[in-house]
C-alpha atoms as a PDB file:
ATOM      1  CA  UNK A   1      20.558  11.310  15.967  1.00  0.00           C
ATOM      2  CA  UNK A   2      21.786   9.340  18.828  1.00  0.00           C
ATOM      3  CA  UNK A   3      20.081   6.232  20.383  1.00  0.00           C
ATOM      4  CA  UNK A   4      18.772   8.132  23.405  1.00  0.00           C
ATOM      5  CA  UNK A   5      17.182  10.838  21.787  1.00  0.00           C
ATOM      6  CA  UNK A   6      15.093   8.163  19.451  1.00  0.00           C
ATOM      7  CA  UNK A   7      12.701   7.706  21.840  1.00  0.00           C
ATOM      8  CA  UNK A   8      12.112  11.545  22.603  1.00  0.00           C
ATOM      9  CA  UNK A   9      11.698  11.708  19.197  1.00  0.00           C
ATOM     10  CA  UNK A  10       9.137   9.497  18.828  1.00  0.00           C
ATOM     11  CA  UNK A  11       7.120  10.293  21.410  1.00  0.00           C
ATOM     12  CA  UNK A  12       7.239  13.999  20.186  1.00  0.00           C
ATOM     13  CA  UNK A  13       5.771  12.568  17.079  1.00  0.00           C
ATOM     14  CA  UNK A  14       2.888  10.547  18.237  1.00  0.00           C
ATOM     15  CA  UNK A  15       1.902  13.525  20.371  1.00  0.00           C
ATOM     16  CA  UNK A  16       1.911  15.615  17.275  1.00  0.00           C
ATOM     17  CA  UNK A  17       0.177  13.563  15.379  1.00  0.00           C
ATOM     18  CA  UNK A  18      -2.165  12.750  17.656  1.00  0.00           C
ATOM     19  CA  UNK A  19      -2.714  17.050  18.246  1.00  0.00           C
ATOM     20  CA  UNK A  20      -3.195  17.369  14.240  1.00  0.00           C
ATOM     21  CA  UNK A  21      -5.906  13.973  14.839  1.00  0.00           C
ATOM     22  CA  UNK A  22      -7.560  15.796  17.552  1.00  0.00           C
ATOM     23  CA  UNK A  23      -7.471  19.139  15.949  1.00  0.00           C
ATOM     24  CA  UNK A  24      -9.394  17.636  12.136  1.00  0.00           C
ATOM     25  CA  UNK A  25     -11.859  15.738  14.767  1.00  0.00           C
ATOM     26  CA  UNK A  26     -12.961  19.221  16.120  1.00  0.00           C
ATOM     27  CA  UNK A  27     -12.766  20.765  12.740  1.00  0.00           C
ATOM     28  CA  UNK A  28     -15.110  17.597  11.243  1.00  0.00           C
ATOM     29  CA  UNK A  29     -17.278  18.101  14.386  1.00  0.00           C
ATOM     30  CA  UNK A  30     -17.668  21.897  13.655  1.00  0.00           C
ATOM     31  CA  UNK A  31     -18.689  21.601   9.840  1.00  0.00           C
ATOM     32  CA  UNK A  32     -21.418  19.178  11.183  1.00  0.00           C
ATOM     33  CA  UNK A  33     -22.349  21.031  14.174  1.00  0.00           C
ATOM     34  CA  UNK A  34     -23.028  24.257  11.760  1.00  0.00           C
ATOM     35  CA  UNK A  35     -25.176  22.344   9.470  1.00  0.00           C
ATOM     36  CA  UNK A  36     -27.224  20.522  11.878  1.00  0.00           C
ATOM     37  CA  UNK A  37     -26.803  17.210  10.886  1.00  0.00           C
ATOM     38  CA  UNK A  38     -28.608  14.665  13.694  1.00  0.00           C
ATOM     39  CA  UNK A  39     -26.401  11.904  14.308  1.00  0.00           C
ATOM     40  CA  UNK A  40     -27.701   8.326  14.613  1.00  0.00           C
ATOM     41  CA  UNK A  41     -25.049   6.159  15.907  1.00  0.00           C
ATOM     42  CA  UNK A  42     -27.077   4.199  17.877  1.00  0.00           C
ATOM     43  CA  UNK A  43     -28.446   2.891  15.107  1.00  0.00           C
ATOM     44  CA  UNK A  44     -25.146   2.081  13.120  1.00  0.00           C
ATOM     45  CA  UNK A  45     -23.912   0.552  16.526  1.00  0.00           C
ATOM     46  CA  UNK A  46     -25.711  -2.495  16.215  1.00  0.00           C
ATOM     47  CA  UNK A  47     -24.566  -3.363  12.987  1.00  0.00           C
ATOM     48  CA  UNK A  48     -20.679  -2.629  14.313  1.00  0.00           C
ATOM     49  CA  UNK A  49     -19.700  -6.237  13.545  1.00  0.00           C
ATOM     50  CA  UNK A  50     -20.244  -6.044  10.134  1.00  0.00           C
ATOM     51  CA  UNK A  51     -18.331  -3.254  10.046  1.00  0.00           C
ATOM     52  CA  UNK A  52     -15.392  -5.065  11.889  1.00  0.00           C
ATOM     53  CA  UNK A  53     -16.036  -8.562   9.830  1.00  0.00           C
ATOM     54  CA  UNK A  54     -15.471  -5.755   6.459  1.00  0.00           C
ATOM     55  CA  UNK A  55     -12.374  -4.393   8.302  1.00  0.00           C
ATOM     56  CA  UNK A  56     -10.911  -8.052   9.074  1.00  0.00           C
ATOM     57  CA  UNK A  57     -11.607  -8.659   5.094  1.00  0.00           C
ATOM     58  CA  UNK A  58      -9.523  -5.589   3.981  1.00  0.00           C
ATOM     59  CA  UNK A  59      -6.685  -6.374   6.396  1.00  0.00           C
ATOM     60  CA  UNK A  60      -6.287 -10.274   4.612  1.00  0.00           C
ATOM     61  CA  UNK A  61      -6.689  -8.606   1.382  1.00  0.00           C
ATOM     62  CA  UNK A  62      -4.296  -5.994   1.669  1.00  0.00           C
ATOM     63  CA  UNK A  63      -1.613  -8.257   3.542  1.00  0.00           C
ATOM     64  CA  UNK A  64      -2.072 -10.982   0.774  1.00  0.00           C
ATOM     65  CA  UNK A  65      -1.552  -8.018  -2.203  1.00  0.00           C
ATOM     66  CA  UNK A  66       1.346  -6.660  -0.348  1.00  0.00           C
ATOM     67  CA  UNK A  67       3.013  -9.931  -0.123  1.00  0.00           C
ATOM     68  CA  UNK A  68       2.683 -10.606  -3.809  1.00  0.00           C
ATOM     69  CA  UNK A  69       3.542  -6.992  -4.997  1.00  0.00           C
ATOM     70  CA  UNK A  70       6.816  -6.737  -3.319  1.00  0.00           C
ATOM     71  CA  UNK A  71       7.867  -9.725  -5.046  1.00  0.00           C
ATOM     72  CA  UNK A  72       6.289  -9.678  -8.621  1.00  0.00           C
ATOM     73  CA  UNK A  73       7.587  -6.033  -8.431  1.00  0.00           C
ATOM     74  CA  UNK A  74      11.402  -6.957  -8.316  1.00  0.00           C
ATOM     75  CA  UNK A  75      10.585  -9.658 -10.968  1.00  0.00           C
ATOM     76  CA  UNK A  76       8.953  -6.705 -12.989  1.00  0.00           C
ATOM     77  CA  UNK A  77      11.964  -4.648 -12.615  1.00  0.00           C
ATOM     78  CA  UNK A  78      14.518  -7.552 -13.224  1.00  0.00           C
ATOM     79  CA  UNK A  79      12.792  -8.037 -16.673  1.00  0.00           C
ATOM     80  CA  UNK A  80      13.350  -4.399 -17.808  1.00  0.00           C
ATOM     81  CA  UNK A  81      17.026  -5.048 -16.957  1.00  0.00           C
ATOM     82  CA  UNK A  82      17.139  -8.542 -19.104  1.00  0.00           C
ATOM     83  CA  UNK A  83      19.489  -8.978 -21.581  1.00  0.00           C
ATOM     84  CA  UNK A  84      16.846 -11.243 -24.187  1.00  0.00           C
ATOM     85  CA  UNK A  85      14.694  -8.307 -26.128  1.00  0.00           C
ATOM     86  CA  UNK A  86      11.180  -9.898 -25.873  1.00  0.00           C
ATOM     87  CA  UNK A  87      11.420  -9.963 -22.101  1.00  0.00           C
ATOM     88  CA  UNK A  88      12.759  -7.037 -21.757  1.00  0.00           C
ATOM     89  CA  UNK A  89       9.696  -5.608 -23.869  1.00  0.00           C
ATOM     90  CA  UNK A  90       7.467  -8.007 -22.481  1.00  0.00           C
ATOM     91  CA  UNK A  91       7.765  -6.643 -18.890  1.00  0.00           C
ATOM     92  CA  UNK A  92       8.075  -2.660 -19.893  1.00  0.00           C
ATOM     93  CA  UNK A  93       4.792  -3.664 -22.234  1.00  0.00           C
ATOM     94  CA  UNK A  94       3.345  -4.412 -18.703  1.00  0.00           C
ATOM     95  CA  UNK A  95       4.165  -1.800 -16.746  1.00  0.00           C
ATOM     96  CA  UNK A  96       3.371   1.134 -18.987  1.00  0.00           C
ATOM     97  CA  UNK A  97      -0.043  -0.706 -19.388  1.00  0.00           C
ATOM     98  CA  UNK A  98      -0.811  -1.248 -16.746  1.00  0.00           C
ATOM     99  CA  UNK A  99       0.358   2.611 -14.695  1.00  0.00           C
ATOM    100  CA  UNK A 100      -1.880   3.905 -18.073  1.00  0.00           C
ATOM    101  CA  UNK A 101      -5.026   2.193 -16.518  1.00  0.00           C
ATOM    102  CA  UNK A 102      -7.107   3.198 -13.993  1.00  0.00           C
ATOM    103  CA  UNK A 103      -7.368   0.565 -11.488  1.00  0.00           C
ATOM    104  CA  UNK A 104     -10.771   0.863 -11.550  1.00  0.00           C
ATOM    105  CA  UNK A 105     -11.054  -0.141 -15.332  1.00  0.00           C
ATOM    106  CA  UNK A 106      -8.702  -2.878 -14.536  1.00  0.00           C
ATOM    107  CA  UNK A 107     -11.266  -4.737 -11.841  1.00  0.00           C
ATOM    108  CA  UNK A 108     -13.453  -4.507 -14.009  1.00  0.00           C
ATOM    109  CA  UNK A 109     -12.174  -6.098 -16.970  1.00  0.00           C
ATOM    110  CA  UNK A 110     -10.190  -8.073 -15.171  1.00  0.00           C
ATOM    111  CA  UNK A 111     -12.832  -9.488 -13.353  1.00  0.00           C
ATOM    112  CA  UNK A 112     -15.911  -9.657 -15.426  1.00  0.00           C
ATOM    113  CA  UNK A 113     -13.830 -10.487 -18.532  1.00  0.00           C
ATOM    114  CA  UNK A 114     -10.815 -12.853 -17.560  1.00  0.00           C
ATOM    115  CA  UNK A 115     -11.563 -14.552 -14.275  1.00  0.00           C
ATOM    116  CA  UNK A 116     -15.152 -15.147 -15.566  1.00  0.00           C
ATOM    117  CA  UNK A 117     -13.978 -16.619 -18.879  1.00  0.00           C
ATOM    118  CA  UNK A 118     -10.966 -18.578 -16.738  1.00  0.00           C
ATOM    119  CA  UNK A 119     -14.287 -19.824 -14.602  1.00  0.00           C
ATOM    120  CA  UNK A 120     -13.171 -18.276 -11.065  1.00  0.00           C
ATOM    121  CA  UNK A 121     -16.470 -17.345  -9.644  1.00  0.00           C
ATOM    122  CA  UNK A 122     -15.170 -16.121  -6.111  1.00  0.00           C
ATOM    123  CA  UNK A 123     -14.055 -12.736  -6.646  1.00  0.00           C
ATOM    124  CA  UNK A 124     -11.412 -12.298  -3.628  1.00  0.00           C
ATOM    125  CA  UNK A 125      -8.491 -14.377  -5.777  1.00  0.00           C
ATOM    126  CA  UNK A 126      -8.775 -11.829  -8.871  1.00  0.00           C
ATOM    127  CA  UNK A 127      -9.044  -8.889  -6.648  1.00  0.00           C
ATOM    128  CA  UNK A 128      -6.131  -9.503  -4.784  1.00  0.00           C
ATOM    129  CA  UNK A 129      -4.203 -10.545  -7.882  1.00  0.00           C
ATOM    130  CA  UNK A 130      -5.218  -7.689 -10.181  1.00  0.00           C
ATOM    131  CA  UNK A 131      -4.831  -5.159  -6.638  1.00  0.00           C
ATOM    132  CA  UNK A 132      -0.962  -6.684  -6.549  1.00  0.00           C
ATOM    133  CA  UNK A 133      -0.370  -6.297 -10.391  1.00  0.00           C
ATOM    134  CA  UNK A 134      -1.425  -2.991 -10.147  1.00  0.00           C
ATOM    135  CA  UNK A 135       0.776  -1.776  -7.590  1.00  0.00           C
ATOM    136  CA  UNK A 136       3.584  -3.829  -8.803  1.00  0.00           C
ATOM    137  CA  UNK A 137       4.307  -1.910 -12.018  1.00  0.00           C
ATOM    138  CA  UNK A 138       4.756   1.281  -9.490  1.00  0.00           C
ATOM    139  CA  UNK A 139       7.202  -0.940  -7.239  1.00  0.00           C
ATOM    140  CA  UNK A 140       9.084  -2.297 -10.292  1.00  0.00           C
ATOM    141  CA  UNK A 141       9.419   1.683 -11.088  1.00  0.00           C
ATOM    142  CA  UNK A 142      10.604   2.469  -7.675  1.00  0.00           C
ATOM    143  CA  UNK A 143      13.414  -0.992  -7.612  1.00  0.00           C
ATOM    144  CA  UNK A 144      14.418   0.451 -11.041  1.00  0.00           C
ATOM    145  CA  UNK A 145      15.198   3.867 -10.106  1.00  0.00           C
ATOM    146  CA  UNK A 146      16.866   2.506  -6.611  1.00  0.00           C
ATOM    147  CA  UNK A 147      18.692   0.388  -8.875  1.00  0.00           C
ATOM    148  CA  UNK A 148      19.928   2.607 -11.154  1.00  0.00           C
ATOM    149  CA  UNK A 149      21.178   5.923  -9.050  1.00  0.00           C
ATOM    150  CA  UNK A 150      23.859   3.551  -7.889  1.00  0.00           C
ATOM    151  CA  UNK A 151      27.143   4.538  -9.600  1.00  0.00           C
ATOM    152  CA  UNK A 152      28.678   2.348 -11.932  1.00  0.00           C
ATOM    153  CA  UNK A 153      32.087   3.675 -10.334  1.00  0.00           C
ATOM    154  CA  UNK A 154      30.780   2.019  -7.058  1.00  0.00           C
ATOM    155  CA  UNK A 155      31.016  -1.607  -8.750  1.00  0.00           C
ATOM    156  CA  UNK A 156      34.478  -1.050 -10.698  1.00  0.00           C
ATOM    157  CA  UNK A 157      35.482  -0.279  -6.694  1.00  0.00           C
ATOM    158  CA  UNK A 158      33.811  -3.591  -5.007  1.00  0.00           C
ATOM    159  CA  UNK A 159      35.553  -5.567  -8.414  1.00  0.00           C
ATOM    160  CA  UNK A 160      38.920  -3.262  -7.490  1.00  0.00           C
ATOM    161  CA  UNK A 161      38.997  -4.833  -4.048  1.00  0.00           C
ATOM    162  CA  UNK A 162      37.791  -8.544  -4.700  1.00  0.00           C
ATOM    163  CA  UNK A 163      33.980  -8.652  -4.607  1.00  0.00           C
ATOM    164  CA  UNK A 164      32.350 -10.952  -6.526  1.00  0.00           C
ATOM    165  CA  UNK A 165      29.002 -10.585  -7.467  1.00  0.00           C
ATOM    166  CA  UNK A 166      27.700 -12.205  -4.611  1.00  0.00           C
ATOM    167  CA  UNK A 167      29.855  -9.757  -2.491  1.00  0.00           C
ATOM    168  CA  UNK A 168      29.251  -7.183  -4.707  1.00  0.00           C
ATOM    169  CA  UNK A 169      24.789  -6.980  -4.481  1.00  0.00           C
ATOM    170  CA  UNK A 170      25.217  -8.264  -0.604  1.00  0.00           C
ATOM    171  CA  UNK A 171      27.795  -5.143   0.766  1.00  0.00           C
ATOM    172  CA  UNK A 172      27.605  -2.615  -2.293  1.00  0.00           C
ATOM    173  CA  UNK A 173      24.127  -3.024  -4.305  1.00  0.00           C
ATOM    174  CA  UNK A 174      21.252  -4.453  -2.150  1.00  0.00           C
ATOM    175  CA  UNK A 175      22.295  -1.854   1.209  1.00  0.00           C
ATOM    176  CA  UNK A 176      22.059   1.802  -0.809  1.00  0.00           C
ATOM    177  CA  UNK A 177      19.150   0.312  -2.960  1.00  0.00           C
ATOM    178  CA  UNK A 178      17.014  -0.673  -0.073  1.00  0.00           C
ATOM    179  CA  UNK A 179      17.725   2.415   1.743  1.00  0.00           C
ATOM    180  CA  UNK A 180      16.425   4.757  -1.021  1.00  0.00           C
ATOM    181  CA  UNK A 181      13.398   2.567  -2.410  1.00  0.00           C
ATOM    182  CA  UNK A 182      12.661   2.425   1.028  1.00  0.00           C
ATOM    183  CA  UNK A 183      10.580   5.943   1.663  1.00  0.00           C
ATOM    184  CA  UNK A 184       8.674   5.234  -2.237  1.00  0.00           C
ATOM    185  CA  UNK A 185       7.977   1.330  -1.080  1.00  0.00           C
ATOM    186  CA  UNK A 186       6.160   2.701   1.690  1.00  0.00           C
ATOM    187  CA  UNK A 187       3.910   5.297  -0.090  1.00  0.00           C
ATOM    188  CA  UNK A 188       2.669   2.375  -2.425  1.00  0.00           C
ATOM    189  CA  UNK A 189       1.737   0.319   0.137  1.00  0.00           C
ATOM    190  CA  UNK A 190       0.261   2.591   1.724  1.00  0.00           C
ATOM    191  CA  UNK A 191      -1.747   3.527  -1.277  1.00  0.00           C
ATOM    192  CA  UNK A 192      -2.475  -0.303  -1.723  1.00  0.00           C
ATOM    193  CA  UNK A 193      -4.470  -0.443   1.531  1.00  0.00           C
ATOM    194  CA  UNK A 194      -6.427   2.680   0.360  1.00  0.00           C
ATOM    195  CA  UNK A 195      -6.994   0.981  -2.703  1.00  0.00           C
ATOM    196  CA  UNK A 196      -8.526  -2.174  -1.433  1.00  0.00           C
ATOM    197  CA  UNK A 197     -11.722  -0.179  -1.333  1.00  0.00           C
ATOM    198  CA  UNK A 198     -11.980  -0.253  -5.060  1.00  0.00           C
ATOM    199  CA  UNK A 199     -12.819  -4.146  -4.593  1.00  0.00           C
ATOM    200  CA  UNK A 200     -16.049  -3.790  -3.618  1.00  0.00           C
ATOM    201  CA  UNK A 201     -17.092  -2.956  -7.250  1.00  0.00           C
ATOM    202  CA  UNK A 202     -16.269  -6.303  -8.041  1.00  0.00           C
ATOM    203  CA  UNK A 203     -18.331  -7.881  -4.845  1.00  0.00           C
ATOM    204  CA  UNK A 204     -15.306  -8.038  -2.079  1.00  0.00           C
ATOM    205  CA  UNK A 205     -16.823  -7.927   0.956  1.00  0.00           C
ATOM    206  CA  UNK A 206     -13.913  -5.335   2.137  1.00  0.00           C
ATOM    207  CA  UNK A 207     -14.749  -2.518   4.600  1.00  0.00           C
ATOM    208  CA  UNK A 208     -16.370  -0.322   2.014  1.00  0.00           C
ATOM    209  CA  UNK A 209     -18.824  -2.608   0.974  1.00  0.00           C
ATOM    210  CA  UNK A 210     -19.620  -3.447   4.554  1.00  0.00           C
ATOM    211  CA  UNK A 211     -20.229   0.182   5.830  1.00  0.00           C
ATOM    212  CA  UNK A 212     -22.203   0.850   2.916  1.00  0.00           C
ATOM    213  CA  UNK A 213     -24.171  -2.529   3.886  1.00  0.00           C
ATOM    214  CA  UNK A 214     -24.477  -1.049   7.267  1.00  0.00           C
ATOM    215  CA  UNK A 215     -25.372   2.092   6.794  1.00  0.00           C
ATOM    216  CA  UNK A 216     -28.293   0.578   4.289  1.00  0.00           C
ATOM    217  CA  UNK A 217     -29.310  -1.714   7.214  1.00  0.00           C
ATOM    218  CA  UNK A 218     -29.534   1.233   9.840  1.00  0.00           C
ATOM    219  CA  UNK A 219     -30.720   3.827   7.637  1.00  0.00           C
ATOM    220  CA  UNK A 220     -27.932   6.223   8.295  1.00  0.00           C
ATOM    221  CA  UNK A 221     -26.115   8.146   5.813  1.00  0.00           C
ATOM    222  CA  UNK A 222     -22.784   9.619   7.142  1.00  0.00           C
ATOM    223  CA  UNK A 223     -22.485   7.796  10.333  1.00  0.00           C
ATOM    224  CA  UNK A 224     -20.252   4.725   8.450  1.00  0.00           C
ATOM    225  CA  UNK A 225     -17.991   6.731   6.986  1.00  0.00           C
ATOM    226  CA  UNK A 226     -16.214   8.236  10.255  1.00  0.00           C
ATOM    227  CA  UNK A 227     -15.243   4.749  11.475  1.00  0.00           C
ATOM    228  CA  UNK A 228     -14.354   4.297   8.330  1.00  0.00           C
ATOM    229  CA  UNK A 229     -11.477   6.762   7.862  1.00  0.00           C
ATOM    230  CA  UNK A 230     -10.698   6.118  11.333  1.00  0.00           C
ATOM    231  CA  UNK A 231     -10.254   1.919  10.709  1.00  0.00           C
ATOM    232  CA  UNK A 232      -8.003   3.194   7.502  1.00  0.00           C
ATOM    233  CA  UNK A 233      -6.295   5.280   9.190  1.00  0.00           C
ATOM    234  CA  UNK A 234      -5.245   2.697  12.063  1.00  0.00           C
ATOM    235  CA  UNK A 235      -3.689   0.137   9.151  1.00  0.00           C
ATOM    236  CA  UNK A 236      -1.687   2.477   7.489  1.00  0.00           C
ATOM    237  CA  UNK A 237      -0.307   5.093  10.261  1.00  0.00           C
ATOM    238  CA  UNK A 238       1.602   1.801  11.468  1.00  0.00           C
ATOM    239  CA  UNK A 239       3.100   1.012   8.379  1.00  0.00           C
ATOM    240  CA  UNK A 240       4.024   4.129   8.063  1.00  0.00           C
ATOM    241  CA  UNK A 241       5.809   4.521  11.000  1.00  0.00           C
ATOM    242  CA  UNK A 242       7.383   1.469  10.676  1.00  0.00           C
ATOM    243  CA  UNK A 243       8.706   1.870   7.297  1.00  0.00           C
ATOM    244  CA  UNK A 244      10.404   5.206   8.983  1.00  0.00           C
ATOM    245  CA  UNK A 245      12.082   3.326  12.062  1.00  0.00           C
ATOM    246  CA  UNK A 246      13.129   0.618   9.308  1.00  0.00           C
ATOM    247  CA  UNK A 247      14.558   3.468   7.126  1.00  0.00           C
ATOM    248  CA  UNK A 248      16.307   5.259  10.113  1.00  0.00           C
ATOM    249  CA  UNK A 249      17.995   2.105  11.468  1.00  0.00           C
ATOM    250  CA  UNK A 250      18.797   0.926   8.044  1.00  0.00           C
ATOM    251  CA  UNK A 251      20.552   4.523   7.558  1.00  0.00           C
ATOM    252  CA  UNK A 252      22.752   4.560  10.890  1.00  0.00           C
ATOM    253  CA  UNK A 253      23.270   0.900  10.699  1.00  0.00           C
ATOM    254  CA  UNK A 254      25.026   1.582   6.872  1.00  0.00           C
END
């Protein structure tokens, strides 16, 4: 793909997506139109900022988790790769323990149980930190397999030439693993955002918990839950595409 047909391309796909948003608004519209169901969004509308102030919440949450994820992921995946045996089990202990439980479960006793017993009453800190373990042990997973499909003839031809190991993760390693953990890094974070709405079990006062506060306060039962999917849907169709231009450059640029 050339430069000048990047942003034809682009602007192809924003229109399409924007046709296949337009086209599940008219089929969501339909369903409800054939069942009757009175709307009440004037009602909802005056509770809007709690809505937003639950939206601001899950943004801060989910930016927080992401930035300790990426991080504690690569530590994760450095540990399966560690030469001393208890670390090595330590950190696959971890990560098979924690893929095998359902996030939900892990709130849960990770809140109730170990941040109450550790006395942390606010339940924001926890919740981010069990939301960033838990998607960790899927980026470690990702890092590992990057990692790995790289050919060990690949480094016996960087040491052939005079790379040291510097040289050798800077031109040969870090460029082909970033490229293909790349498109799997994205679809976890992704799924991170998503899963911020699993705090509210444990009291966060995300964007779940808020349109369920303001549907309760306006007596409306489906009205919260449009905006909802639509405030989702405008954190993680950016990251999305971002990810994409970052993988495209990333793949002319090596």
């Amino acid at each position: 793909m050339s430069p000048e047909t990047k942003p034809r391309t682009l602007l192809a796909e924003v229109f399409w997506n924007l046709l296949l948003g337009l086209g599940m608004l008219l089929g969501i519209w339909f369903v409800f139109h054939a069942i009757k169901y009175n709307w009440h969004w004037e009602s909802l509308w005056k509770w809007r900022w709690l809505i937003l102030r639950g939206w601001g919440a899950t943004v801060v949450v989910s930016a927080l988790a992401l930035i300790v994820s990426v991080p504690l992921g690569l530590l994760l995946m450095f540990g399966q790769r560690s030469r001393w045996i208890p670390v090595r089990l330590a950190c696959r202990g971890c990560v098979e323990l924690v893929r095998g439980t359902p996030l939900l479960v892990l709130l849960l006793i990770g809140y109730y149980g170990v941040a109450n017993a550790l006395g942390i009453a606010k339940p924001w800190l926890p919740g981010v930190c069990l939301l960033a373990l838990f998607h960790s042990s899927y980026l470690s997973e990702i890092f590992r397999g990057a990692w790995e499909s790289i050919g060990a003839s690949q480094l016996e031809a960087a040491r052939a030439v005079g790379f040291n190991q510097q040289q050798t993760w800077r031109f040969v390693i870090f460029p082909q693993a970033f490229r293909r953990a790349l498109p799997g890094t994205a679809g976890q974070m992704v799924s991170l955002i998503k899963d911020s709405s699993l705090l509210s079990v444990i009291g966060v006062e995300e964007l779940t918990q808020m349109v369920r506060a303001a549907n309760a306060q306006a007596y409306t039962a489906l009205e919260g839950f449009i905006p909802l999917a639509v405030l989702y849907i405008l954190l993680t169709i950016p990251l999305s595409w971002w990810t994409r231009r970052i993988e495209e450059r990333y793949k002319f640029e090596t």
